[in-house]
PDB file of N, CA and C in Angstrom:
ATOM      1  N   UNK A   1      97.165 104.970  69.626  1.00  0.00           N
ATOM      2  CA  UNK A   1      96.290 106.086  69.931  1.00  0.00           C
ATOM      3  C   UNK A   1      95.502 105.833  71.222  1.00  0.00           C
ATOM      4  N   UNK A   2      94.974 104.372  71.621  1.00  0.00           N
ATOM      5  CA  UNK A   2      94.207 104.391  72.984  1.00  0.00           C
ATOM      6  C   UNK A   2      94.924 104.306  73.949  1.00  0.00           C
ATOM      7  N   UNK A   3      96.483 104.156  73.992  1.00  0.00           N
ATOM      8  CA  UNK A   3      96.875 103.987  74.751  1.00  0.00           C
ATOM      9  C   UNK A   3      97.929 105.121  75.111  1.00  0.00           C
ATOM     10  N   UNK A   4      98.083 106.333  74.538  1.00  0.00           N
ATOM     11  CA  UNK A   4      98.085 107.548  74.821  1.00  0.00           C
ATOM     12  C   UNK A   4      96.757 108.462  75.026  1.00  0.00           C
ATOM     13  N   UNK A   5      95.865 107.712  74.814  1.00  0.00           N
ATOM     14  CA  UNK A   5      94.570 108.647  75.171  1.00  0.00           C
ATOM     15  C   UNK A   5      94.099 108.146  76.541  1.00  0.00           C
ATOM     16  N   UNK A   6      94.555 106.865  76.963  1.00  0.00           N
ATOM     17  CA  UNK A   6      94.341 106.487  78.406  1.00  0.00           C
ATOM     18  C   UNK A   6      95.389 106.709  79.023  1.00  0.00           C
ATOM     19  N   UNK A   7      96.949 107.507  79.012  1.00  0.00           N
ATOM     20  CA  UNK A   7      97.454 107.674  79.517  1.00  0.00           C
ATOM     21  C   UNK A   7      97.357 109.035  79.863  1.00  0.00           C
ATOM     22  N   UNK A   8      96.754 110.044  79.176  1.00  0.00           N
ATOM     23  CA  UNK A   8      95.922 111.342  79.277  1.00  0.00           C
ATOM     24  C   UNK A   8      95.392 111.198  80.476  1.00  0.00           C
ATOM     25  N   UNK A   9      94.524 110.391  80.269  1.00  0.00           N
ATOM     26  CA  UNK A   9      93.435 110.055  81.494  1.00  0.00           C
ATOM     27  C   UNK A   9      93.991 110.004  82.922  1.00  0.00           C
ATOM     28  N   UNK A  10      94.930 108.858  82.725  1.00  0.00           N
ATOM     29  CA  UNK A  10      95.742 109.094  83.882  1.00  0.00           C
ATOM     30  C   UNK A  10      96.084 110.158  84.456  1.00  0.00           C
ATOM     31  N   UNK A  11      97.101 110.825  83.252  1.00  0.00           N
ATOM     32  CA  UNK A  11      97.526 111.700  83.960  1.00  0.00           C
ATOM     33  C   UNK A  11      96.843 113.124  84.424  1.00  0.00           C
ATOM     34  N   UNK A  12      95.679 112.528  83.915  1.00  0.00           N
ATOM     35  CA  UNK A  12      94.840 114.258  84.477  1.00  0.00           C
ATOM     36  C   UNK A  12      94.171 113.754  85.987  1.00  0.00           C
ATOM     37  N   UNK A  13      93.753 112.778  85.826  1.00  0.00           N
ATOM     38  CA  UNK A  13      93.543 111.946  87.192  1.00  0.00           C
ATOM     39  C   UNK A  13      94.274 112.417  88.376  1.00  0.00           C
ATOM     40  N   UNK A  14      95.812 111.873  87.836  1.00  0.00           N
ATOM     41  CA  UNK A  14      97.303 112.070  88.771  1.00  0.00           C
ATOM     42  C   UNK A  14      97.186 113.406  89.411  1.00  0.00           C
ATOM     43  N   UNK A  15      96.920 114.424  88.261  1.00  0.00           N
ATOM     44  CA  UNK A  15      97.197 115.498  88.568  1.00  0.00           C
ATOM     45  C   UNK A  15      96.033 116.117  89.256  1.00  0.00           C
ATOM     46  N   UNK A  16      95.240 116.054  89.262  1.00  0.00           N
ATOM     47  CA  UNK A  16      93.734 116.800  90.238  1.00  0.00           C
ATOM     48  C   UNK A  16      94.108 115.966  91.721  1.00  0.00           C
ATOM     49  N   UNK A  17      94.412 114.582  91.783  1.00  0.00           N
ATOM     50  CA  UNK A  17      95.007 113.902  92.950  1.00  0.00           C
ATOM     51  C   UNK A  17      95.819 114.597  93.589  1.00  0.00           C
ATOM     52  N   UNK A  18      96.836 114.881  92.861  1.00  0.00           N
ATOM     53  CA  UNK A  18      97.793 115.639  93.555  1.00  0.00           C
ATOM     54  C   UNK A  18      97.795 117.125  94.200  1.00  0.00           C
ATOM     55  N   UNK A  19      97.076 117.348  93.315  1.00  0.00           N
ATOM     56  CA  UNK A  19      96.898 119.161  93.517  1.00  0.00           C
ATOM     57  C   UNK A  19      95.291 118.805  94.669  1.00  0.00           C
ATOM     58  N   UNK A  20      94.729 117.823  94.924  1.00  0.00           N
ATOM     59  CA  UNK A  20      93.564 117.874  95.630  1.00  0.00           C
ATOM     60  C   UNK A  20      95.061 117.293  97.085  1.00  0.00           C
ATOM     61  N   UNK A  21      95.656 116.230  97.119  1.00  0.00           N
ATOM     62  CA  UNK A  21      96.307 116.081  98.207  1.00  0.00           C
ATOM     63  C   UNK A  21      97.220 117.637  98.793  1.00  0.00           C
ATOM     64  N   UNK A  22      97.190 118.400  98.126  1.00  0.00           N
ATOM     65  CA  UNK A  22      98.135 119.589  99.028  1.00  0.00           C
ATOM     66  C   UNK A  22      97.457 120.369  98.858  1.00  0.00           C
ATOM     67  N   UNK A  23      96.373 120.538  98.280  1.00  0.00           N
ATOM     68  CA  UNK A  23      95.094 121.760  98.732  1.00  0.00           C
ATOM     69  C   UNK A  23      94.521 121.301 100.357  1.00  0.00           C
ATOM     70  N   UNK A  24      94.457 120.045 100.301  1.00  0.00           N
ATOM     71  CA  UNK A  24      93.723 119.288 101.409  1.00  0.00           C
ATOM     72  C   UNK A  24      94.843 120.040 102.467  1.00  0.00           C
ATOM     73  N   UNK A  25      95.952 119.717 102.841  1.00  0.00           N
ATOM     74  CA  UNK A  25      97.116 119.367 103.418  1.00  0.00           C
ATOM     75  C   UNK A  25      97.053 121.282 103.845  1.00  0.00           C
ATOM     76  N   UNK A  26      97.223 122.564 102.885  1.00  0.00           N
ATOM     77  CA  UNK A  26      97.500 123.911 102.751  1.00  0.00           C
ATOM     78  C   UNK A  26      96.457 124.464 103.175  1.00  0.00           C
ATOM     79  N   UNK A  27      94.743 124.082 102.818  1.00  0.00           N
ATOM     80  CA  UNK A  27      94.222 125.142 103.190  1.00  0.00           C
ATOM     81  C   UNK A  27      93.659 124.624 104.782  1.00  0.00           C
ATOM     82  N   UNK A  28      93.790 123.270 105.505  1.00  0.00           N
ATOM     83  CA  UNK A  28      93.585 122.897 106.832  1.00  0.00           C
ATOM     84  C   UNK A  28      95.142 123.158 107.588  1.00  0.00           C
ATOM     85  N   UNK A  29      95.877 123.920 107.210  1.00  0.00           N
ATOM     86  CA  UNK A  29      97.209 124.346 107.966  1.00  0.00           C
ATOM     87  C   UNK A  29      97.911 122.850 108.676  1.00  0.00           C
ATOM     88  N   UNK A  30      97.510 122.126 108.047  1.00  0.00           N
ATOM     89  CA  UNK A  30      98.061 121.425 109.101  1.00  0.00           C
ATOM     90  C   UNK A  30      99.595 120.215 108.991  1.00  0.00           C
ATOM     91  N   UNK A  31      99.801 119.445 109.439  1.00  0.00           N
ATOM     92  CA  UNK A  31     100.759 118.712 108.868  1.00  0.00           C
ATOM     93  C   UNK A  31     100.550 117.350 108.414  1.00  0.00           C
ATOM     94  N   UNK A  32     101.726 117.428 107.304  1.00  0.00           N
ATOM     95  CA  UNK A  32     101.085 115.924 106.543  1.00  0.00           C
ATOM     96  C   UNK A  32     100.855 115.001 106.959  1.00  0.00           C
ATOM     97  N   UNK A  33      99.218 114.448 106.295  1.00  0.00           N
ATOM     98  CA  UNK A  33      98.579 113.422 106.918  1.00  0.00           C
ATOM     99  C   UNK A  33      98.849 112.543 106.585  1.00  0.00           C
ATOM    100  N   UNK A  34      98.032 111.034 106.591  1.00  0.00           N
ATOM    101  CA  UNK A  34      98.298 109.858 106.149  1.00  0.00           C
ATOM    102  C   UNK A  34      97.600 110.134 104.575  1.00  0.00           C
ATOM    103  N   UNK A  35      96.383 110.729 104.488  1.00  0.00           N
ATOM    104  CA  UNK A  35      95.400 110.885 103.527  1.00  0.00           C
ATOM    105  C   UNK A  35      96.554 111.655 102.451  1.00  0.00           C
ATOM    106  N   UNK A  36      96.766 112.897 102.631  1.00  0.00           N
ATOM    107  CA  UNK A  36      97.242 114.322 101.999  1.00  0.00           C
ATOM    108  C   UNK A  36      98.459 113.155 101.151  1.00  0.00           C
ATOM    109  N   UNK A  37      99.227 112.116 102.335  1.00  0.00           N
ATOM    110  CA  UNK A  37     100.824 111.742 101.333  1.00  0.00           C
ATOM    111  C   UNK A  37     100.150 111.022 100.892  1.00  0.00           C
ATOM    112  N   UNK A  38      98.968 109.592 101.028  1.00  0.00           N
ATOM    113  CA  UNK A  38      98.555 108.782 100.353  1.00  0.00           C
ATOM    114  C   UNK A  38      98.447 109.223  99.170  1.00  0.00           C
ATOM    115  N   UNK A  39      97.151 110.430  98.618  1.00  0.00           N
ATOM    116  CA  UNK A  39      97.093 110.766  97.636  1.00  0.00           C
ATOM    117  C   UNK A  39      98.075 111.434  97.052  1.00  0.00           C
ATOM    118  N   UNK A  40      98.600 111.789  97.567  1.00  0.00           N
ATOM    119  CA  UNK A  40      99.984 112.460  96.221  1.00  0.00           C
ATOM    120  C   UNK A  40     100.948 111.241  95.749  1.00  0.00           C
ATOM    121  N   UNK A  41     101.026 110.102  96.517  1.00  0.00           N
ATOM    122  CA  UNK A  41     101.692 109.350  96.047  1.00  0.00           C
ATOM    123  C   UNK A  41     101.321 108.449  94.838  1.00  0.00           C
ATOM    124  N   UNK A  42      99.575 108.679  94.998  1.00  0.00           N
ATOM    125  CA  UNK A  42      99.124 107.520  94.045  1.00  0.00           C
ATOM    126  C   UNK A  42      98.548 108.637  92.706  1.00  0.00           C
ATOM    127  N   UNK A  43      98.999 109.800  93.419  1.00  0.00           N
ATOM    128  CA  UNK A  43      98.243 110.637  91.927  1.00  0.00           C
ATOM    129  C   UNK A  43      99.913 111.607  91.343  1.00  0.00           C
ATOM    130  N   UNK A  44     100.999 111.180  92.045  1.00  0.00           N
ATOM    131  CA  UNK A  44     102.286 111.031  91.249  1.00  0.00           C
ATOM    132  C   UNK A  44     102.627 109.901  90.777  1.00  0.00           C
ATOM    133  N   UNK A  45     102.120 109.285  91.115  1.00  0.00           N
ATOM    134  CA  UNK A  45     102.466 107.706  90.263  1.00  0.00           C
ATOM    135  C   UNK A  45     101.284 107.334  89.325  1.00  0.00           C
ATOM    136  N   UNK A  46     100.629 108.333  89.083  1.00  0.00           N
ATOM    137  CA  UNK A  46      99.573 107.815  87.665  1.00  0.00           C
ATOM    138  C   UNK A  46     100.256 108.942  86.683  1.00  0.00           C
ATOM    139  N   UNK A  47     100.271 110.320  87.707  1.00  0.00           N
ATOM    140  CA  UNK A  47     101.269 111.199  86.331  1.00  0.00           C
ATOM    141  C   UNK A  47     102.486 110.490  86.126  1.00  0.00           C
ATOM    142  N   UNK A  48     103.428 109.897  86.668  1.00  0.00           N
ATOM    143  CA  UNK A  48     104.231 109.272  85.924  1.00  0.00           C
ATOM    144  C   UNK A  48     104.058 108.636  84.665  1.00  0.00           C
ATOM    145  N   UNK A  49     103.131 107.467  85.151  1.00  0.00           N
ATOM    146  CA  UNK A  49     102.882 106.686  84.170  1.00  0.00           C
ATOM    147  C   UNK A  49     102.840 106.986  82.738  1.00  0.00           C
ATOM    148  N   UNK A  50     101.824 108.327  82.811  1.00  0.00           N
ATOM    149  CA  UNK A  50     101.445 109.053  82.162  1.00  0.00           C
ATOM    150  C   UNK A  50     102.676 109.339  81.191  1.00  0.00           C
ATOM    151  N   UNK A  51     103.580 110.139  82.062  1.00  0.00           N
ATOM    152  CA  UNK A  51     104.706 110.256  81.463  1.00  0.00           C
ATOM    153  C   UNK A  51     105.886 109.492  80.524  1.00  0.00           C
ATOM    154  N   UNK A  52     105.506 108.177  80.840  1.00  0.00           N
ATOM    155  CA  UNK A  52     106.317 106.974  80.500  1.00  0.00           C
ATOM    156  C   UNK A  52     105.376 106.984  78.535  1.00  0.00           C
ATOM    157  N   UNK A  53     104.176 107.005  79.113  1.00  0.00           N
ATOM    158  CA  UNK A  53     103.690 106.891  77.437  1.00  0.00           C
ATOM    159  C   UNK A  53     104.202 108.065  76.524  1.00  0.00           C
ATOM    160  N   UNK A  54     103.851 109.592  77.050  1.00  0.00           N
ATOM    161  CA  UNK A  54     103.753 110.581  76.449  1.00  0.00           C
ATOM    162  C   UNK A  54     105.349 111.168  77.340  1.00  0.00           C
ATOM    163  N   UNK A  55     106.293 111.120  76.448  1.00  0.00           N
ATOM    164  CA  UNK A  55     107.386 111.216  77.074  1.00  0.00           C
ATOM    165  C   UNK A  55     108.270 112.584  77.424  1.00  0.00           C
ATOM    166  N   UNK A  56     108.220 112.813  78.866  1.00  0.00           N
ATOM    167  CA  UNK A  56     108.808 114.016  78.962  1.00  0.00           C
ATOM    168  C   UNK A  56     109.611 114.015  80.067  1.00  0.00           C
ATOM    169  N   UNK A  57     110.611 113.754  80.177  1.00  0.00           N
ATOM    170  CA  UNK A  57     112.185 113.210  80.978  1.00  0.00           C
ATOM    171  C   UNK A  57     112.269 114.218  82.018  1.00  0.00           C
ATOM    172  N   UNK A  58     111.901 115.695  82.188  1.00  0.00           N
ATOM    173  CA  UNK A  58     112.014 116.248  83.353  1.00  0.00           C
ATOM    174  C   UNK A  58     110.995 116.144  84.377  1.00  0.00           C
ATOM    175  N   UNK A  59     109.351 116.243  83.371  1.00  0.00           N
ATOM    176  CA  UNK A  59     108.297 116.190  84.155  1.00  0.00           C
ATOM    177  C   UNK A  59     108.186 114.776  84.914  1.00  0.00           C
ATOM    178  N   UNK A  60     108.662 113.651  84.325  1.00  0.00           N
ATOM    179  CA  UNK A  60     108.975 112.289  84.808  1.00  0.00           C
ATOM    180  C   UNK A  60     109.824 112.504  85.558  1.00  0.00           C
ATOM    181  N   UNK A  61     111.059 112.991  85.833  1.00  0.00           N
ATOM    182  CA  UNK A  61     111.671 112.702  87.283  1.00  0.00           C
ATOM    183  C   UNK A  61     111.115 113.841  88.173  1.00  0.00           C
ATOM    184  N   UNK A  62     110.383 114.681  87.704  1.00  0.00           N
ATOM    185  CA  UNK A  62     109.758 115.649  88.641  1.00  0.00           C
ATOM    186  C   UNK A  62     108.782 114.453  89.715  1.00  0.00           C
ATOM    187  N   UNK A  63     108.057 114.077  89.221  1.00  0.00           N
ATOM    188  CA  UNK A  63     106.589 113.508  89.596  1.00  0.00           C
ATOM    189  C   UNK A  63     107.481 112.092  90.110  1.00  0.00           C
ATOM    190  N   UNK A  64     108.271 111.389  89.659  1.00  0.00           N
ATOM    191  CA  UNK A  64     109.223 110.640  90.358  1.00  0.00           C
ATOM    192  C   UNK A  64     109.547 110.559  91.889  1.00  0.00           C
ATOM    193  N   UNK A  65     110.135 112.305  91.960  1.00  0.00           N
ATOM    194  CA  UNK A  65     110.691 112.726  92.903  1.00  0.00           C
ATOM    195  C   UNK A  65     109.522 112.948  94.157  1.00  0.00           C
ATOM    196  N   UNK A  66     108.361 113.227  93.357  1.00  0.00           N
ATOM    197  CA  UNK A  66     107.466 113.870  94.114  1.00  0.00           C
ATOM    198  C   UNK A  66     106.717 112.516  94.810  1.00  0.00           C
ATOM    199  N   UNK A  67     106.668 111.375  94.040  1.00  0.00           N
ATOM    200  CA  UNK A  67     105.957 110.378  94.623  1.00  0.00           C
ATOM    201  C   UNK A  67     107.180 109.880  95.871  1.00  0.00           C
ATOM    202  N   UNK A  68     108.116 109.767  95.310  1.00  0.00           N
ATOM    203  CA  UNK A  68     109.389 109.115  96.420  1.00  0.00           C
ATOM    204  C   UNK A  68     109.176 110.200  97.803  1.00  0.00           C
ATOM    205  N   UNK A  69     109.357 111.744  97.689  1.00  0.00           N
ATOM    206  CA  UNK A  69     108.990 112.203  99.027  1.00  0.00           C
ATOM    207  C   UNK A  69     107.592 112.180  99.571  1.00  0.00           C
ATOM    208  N   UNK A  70     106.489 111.502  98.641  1.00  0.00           N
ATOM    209  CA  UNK A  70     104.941 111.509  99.233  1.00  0.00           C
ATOM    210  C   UNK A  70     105.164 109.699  99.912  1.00  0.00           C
ATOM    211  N   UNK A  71     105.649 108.779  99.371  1.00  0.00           N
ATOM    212  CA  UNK A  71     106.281 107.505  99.945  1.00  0.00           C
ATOM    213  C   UNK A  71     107.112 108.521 101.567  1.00  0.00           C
ATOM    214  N   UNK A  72     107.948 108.655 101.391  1.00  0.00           N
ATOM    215  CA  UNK A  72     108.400 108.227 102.768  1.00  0.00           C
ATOM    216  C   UNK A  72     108.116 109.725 103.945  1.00  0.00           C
ATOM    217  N   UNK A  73     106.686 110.647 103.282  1.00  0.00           N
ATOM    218  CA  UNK A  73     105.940 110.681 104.335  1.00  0.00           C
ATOM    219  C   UNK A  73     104.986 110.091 104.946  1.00  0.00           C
ATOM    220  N   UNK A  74     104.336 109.049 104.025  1.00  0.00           N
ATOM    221  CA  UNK A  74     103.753 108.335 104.031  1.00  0.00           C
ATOM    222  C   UNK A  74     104.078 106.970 105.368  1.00  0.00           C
ATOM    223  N   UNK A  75     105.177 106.207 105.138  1.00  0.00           N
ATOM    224  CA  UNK A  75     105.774 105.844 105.824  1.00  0.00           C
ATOM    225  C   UNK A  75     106.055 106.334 106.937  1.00  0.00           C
ATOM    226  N   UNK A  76     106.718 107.364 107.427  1.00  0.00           N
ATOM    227  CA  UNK A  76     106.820 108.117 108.333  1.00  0.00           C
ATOM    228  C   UNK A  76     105.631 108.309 109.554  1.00  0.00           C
ATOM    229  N   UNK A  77     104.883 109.110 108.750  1.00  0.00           N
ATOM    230  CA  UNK A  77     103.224 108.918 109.555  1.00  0.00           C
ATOM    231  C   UNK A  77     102.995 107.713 110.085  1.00  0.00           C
ATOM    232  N   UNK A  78     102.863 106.766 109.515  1.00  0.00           N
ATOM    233  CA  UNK A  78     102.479 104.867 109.791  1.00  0.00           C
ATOM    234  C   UNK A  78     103.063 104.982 111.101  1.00  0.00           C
ATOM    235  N   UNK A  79     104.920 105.372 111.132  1.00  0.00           N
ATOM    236  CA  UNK A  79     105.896 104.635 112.053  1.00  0.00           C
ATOM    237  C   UNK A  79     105.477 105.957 113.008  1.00  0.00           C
ATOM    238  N   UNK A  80     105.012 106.733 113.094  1.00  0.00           N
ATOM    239  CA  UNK A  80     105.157 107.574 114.061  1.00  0.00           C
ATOM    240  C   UNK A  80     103.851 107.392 115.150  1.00  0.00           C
ATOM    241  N   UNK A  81     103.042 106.986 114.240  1.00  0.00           N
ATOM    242  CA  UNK A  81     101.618 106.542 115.160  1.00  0.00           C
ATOM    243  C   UNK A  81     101.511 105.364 115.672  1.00  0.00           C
ATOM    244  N   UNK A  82     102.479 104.678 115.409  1.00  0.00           N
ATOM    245  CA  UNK A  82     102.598 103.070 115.757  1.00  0.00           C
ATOM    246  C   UNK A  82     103.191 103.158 117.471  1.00  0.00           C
TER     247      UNK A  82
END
């Protein structure tokens, strides 16, 4: 039980992260930042987690998918300012 009730946590965490990284990103028009992919990557990878306890196989490779393309904008940005 605490350890689906802290995976809750997470994942509501994940998810205000995420939805705060592309509000950030949508309502300043602009293009993805270092900030906007940082946070979606680390607030798709807590909804994952999330997912791993409380198990739901699409929303998990959804948020999967979503951290892997917030990773290699992430990356991207780094190599482009370098």
């Amino acid at each position: 039980m605490i350890l689906s009730g802290t995976a809750d946590v997470l994942g509501f965490c994940g998810a205000v992260m995420v939805l705060s990284g592309f509000a950030y990103q949508t309502l300043r028009n602009a293009a993805p930042s270092r900030l906007s992919n940082g946070v979606n990557l680390i607030g798709a990878s807590l909804l994952a987690l999330s997912l791993i306890v409380n198990y739901n196989l699409p929303a998990l490779l959804l948020e999967i998918a979503w951290a892997g393309i917030a990773f290699f904008g992430l990356v991207r940005t780094v190599v482009i300012r370098r």
